[in-house]
N, C-alpha and C. Protein backbone atom coordinates (compact mmCIF):
# COMPACT_ATOMS: atom_id res chain seq x y z
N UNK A 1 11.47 44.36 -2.16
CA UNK A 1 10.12 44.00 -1.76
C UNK A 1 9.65 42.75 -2.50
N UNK A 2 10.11 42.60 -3.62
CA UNK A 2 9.72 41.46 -4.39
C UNK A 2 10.11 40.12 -4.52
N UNK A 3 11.38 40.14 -3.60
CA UNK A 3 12.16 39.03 -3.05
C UNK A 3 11.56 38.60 -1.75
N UNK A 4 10.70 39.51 -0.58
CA UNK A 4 10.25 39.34 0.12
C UNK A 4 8.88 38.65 0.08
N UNK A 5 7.82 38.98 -1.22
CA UNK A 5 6.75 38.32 -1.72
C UNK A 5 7.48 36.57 -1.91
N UNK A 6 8.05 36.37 -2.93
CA UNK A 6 8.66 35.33 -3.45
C UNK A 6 9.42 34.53 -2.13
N UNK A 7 9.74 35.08 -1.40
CA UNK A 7 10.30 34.01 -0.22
C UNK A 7 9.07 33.30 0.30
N UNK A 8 8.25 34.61 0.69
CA UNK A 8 6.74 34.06 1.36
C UNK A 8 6.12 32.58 0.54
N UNK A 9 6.49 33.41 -0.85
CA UNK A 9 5.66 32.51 -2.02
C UNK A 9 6.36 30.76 -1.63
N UNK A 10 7.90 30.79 -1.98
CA UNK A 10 8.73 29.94 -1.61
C UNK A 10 8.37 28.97 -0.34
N UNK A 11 8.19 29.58 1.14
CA UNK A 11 7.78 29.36 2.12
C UNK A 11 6.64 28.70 2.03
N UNK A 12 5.78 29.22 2.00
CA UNK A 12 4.64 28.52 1.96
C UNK A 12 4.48 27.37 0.79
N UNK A 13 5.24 27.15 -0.23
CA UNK A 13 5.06 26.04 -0.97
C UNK A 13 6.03 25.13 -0.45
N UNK A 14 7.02 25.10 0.18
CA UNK A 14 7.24 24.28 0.75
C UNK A 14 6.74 23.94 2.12
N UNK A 15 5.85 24.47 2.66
CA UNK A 15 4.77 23.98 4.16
C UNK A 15 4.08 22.70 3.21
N UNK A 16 3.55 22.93 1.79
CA UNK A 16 2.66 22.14 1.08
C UNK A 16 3.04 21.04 0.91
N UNK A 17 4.19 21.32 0.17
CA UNK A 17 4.28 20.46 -0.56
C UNK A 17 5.38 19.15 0.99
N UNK A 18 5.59 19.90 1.91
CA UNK A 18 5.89 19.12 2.82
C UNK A 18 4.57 17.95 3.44
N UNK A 19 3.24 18.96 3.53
CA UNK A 19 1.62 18.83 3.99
C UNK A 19 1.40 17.20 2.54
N UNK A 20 2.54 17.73 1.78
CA UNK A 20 1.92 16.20 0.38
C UNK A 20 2.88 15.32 0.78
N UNK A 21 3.64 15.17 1.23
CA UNK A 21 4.88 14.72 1.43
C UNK A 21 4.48 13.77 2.22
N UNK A 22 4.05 13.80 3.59
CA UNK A 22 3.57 13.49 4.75
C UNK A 22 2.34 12.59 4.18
N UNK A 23 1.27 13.42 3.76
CA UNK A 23 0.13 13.32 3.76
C UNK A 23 0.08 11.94 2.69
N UNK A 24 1.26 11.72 1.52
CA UNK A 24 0.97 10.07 0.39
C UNK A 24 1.91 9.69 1.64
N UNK A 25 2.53 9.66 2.27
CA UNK A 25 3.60 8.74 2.71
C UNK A 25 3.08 7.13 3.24
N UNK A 26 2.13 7.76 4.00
CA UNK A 26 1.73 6.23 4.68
C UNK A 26 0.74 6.09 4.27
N UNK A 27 0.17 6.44 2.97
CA UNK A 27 -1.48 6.55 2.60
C UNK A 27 -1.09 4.58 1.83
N UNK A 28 -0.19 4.02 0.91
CA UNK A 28 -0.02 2.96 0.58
C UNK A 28 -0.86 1.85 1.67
N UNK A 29 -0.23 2.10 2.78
CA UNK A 29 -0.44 1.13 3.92
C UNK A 29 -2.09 1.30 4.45
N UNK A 30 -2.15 2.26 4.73
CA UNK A 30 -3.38 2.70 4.90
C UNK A 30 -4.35 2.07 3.67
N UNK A 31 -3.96 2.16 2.68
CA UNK A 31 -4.85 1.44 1.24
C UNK A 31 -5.08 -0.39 1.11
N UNK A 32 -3.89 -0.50 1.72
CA UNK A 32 -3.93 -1.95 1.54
C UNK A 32 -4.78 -2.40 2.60
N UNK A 33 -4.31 -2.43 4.43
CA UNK A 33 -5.33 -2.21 5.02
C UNK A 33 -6.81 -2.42 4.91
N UNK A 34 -7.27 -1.15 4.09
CA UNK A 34 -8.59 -0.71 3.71
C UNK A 34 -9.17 -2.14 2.52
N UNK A 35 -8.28 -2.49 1.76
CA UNK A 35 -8.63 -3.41 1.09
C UNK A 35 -8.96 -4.42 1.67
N UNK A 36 -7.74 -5.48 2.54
CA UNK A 36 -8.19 -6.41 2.79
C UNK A 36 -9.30 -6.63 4.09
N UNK A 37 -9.51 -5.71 4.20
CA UNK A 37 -11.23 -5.86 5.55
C UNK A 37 -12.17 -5.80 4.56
N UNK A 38 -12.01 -4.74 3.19
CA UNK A 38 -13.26 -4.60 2.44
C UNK A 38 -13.15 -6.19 1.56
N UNK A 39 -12.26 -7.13 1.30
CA UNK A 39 -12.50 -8.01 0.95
C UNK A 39 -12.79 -8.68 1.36
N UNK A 40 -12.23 -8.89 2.77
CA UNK A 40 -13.08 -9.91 3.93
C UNK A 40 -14.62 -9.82 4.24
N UNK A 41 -15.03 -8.49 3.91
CA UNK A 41 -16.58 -8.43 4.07
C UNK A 41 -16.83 -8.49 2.95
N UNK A 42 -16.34 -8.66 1.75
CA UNK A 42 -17.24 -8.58 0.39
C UNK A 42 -17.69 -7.06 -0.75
N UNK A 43 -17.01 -6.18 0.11
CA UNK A 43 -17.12 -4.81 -0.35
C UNK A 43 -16.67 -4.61 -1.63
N UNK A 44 -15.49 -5.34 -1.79
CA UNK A 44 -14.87 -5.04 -3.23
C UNK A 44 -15.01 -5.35 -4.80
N UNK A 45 -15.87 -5.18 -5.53
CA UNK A 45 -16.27 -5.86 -6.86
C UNK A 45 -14.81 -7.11 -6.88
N UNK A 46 -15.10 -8.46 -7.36
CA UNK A 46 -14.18 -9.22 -8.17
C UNK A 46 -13.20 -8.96 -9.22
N UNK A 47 -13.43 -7.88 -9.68
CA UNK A 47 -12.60 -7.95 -10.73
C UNK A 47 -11.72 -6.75 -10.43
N UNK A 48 -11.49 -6.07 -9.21
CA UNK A 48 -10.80 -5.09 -8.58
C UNK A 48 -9.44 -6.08 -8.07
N UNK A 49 -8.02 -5.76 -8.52
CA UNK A 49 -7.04 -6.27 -7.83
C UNK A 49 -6.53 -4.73 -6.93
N UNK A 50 -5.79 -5.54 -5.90
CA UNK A 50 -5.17 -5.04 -5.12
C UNK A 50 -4.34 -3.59 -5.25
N UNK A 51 -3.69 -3.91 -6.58
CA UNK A 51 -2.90 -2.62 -7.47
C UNK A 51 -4.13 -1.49 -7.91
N UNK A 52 -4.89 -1.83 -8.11
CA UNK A 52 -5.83 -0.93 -8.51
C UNK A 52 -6.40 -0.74 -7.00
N UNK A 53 -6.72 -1.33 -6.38
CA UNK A 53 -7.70 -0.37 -4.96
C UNK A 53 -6.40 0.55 -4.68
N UNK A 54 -5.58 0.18 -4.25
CA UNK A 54 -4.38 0.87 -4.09
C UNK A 54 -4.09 2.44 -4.88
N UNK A 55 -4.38 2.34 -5.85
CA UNK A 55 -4.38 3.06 -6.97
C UNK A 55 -5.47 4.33 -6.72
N UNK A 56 -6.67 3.58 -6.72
CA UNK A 56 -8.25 4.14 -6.58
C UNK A 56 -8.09 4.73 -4.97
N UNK A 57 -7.50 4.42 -4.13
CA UNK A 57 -7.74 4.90 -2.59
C UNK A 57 -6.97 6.28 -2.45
N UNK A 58 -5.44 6.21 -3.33
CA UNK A 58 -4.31 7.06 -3.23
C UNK A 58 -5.10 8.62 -4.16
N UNK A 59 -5.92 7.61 -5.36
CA UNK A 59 -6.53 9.16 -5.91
C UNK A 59 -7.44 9.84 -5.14
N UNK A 60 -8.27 9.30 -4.52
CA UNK A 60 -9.84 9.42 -3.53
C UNK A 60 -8.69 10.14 -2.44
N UNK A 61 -8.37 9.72 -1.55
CA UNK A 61 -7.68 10.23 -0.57
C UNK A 61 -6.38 11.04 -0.24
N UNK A 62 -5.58 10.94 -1.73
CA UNK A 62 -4.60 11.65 -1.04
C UNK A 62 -4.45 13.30 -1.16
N UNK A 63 -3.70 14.24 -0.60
CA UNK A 63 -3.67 15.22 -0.50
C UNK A 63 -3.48 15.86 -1.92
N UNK A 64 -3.84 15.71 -2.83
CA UNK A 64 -3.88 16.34 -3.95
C UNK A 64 -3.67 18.10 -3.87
N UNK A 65 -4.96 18.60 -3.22
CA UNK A 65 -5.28 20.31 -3.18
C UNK A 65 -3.61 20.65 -2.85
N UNK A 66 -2.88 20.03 -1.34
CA UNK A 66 -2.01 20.54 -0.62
C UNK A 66 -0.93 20.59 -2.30
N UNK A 67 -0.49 19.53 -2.88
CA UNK A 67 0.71 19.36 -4.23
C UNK A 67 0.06 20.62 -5.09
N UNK A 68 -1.04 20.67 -5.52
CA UNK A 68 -1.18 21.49 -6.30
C UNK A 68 -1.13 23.29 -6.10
N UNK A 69 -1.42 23.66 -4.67
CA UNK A 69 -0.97 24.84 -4.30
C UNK A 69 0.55 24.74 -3.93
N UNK A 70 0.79 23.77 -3.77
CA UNK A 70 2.97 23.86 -3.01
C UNK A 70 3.19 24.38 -5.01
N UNK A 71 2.77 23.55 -5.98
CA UNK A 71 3.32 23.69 -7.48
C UNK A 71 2.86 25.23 -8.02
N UNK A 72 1.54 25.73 -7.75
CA UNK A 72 0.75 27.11 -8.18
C UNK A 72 2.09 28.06 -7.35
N UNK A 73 2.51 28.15 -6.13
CA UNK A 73 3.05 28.91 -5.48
C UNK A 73 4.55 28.91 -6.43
N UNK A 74 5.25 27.59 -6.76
CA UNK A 74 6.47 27.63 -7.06
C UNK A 74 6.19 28.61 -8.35
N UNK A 75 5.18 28.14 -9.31
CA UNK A 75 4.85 28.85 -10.37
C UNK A 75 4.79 30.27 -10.21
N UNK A 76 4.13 30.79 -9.31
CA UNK A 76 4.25 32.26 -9.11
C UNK A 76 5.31 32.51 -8.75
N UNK A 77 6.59 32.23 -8.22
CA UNK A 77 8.03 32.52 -8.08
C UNK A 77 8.86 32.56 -9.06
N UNK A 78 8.32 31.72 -9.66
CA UNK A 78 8.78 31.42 -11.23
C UNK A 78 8.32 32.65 -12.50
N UNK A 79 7.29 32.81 -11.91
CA UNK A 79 6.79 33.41 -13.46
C UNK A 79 7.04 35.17 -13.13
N UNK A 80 6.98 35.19 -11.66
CA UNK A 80 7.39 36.75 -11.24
C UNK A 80 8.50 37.42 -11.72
N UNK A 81 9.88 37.10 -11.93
CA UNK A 81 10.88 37.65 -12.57
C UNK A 81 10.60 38.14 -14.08
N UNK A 82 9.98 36.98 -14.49
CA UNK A 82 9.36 36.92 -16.02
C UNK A 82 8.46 38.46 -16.53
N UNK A 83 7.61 38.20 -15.56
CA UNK A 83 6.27 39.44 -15.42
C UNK A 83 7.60 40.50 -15.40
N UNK A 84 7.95 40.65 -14.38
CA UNK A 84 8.31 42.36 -14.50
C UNK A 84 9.55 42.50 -15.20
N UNK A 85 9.88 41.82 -15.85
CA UNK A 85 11.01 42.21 -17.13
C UNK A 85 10.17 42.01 -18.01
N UNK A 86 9.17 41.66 -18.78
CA UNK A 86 8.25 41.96 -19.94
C UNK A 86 7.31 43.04 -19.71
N UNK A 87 6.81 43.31 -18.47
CA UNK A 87 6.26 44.30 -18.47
C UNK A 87 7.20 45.74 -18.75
N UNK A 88 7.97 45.94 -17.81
CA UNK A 88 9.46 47.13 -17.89
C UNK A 88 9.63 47.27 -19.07
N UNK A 89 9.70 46.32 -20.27
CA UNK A 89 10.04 46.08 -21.07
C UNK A 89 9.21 46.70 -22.04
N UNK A 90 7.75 46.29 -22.20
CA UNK A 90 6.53 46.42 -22.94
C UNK A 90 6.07 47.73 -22.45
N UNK A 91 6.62 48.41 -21.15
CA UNK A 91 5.93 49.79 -21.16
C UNK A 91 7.17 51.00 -21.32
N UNK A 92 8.16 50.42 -21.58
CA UNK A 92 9.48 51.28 -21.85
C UNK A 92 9.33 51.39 -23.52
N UNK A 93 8.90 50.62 -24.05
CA UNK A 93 8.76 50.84 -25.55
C UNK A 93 7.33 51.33 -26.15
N UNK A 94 6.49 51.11 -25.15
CA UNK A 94 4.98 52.06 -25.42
C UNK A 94 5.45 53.73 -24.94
N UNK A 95 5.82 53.77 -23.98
CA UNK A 95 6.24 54.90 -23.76
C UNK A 95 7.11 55.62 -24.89
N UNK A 96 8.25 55.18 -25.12
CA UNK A 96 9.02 55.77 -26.47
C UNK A 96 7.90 55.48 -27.68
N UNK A 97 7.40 54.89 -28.26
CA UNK A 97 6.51 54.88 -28.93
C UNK A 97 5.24 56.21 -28.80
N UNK A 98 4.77 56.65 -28.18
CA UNK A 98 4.15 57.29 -27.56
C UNK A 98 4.22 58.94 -27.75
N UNK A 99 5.77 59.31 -27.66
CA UNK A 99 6.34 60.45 -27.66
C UNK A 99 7.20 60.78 -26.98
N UNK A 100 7.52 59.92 -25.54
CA UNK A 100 8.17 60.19 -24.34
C UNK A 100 7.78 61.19 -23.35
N UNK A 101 6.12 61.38 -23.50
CA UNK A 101 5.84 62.55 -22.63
C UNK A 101 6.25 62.09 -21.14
N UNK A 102 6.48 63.21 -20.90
CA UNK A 102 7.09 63.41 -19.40
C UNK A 102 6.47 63.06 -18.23
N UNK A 103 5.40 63.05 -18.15
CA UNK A 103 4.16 62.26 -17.48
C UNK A 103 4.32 60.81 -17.04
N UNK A 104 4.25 60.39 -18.37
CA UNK A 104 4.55 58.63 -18.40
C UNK A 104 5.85 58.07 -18.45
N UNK A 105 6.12 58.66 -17.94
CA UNK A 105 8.34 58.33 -17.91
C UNK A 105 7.96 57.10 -16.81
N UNK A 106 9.21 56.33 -17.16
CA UNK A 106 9.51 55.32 -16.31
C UNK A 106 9.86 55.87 -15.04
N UNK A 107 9.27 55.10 -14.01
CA UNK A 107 9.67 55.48 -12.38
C UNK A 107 8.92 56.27 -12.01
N UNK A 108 8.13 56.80 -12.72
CA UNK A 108 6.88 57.94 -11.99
C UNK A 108 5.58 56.87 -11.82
N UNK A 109 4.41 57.19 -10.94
CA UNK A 109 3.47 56.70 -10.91
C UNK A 109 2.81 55.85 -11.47
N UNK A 110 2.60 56.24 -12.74
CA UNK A 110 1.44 55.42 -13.74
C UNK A 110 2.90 54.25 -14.00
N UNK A 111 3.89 54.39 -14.04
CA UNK A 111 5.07 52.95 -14.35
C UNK A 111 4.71 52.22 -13.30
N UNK A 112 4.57 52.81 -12.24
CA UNK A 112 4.80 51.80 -10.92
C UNK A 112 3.77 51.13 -10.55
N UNK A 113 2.52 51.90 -10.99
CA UNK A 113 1.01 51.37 -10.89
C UNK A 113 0.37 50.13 -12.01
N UNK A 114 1.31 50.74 -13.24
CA UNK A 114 1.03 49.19 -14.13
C UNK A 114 1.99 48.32 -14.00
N UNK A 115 3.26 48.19 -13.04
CA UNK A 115 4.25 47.33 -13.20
C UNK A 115 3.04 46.56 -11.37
N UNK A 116 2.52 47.14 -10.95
CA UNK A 116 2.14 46.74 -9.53
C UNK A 116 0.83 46.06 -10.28
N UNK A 117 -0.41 46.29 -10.82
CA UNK A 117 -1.05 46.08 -11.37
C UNK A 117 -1.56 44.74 -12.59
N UNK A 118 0.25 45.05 -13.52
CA UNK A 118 0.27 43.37 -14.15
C UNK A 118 0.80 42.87 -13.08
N UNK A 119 1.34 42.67 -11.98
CA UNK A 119 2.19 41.57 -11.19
C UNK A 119 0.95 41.14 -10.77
N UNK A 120 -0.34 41.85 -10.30
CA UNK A 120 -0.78 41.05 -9.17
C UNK A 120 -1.91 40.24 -10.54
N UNK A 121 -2.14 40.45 -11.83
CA UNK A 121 -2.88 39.91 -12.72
C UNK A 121 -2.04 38.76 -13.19
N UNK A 122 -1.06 39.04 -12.89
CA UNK A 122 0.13 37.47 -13.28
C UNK A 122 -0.17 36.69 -12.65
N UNK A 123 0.47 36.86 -11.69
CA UNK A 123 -0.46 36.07 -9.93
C UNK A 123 -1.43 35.80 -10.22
N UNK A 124 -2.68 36.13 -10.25
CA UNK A 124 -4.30 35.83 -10.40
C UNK A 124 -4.11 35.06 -11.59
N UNK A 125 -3.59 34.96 -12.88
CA UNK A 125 -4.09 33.98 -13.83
C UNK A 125 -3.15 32.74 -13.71
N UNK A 126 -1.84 32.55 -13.21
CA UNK A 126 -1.65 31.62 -12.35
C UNK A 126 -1.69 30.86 -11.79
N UNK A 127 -3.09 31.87 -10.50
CA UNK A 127 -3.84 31.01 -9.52
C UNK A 127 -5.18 30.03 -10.46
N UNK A 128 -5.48 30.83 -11.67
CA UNK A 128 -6.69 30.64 -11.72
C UNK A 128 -6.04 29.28 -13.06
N UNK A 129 -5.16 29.34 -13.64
CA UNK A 129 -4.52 27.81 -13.99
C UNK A 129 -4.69 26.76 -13.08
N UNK A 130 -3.57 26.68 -12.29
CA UNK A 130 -3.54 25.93 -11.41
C UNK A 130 -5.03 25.53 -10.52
N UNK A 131 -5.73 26.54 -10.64
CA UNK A 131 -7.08 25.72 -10.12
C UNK A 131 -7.72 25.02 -11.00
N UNK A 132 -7.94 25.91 -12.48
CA UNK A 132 -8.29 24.55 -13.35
C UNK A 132 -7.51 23.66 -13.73
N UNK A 133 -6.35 23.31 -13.39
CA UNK A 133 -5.74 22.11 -13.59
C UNK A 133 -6.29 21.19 -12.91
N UNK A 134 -6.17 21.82 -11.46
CA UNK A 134 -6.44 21.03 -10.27
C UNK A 134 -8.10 20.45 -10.27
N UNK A 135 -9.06 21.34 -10.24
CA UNK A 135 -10.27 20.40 -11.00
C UNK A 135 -10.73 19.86 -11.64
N UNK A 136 -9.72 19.98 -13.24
CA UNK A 136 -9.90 19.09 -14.22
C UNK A 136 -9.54 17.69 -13.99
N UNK A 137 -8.78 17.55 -13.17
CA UNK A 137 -8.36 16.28 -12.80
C UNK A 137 -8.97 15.61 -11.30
N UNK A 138 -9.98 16.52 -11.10
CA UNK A 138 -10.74 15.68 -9.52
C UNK A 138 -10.82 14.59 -9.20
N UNK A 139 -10.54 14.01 -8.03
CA UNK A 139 -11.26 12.48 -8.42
C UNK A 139 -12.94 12.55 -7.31
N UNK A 140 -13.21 11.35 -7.30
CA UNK A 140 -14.28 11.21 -6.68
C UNK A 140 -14.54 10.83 -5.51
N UNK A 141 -15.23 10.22 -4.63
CA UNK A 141 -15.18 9.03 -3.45
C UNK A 141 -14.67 8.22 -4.17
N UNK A 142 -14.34 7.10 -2.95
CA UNK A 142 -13.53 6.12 -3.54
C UNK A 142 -14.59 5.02 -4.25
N UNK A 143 -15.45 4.67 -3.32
CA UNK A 143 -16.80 4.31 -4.93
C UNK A 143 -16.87 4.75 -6.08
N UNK A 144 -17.15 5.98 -6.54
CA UNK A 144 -16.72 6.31 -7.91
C UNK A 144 -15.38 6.14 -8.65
N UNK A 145 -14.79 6.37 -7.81
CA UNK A 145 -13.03 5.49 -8.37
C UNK A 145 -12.78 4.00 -9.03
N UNK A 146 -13.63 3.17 -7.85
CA UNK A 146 -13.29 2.09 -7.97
C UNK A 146 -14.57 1.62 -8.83
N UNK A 147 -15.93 2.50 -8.94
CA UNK A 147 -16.70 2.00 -10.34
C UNK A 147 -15.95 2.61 -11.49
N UNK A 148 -15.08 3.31 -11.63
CA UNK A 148 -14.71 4.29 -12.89
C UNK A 148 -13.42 2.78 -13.19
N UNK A 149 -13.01 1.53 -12.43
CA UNK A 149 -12.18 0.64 -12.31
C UNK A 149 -12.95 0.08 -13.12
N UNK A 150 -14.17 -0.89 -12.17
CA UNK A 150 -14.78 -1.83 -12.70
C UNK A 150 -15.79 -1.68 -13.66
């Protein structure tokens, strides 16, 4: 069942990170473009070169959200094997620690409910990384970009 999560996981980070793939590919051209009309009308502060609008358009516009969920997803594929061999691990030795009552044996209920339980809290702090990664690094309109330039 957990190979079946992780394919999904797999799957869908590569739809993304295909969705980023696509999505910077022709954004260069598209930037330059955008520059030289905004210089022909005067839009662009003077002291903005070309490398930098370029720069400032690719942060403002490109698919950022799509890279950062294709990377959150790989991470949860990644960190899933991890989770349930430390958990197995950490409740096989609370348990012997414990007394070994018969109750809390491995493979009965309460094992399967905290091995189901940390997986999906692995997952969730994960997600909730990768989102503050992903907002710590926001960018702005491309006006604020290109004043955060000049």
């Amino acid at each position: 069942m957990i190979l079946v999560v992780i394919t999904i996981c797999l799957v869908v980070a590569f739809i993304f990170a295909l969705r980023t793939f696509t999505g910077y590919r022709g954004l260069t051209a598209e930037a330059l473009r955008e520059y030289n009309y905004r210089r022909e009308d005067g839009l662009v502060p003077t002291n903005v070169t070309e490398t930098q609008f370029v720069t400032a358009y690719r942060r403002a516009h490109g698919p950022r959200g799509a890279a950062y969920i294709a990377i959150t997803m790989i991470g949860v594929c990644l960190i899933t094997p991890v989770l349930l061999i430390a958990m197995q691990w950490g409740y096989e030795y609370l348990w012997r620690w414990s007394g070994q009552p018969r109750e809390f044996e491995p493979g009965y209920l309460v094992w399967q409910f905290m091995l189901f339980g940390g997986l999906l809290a692995g997952w969730a702090v994960t997600a909730f990384m990768g989102a503050r990664i992903y907002y710590r690094g926001a960018s702005g309109t491309l006006d604020d970009e290109l004043a955060r330039i000049a």
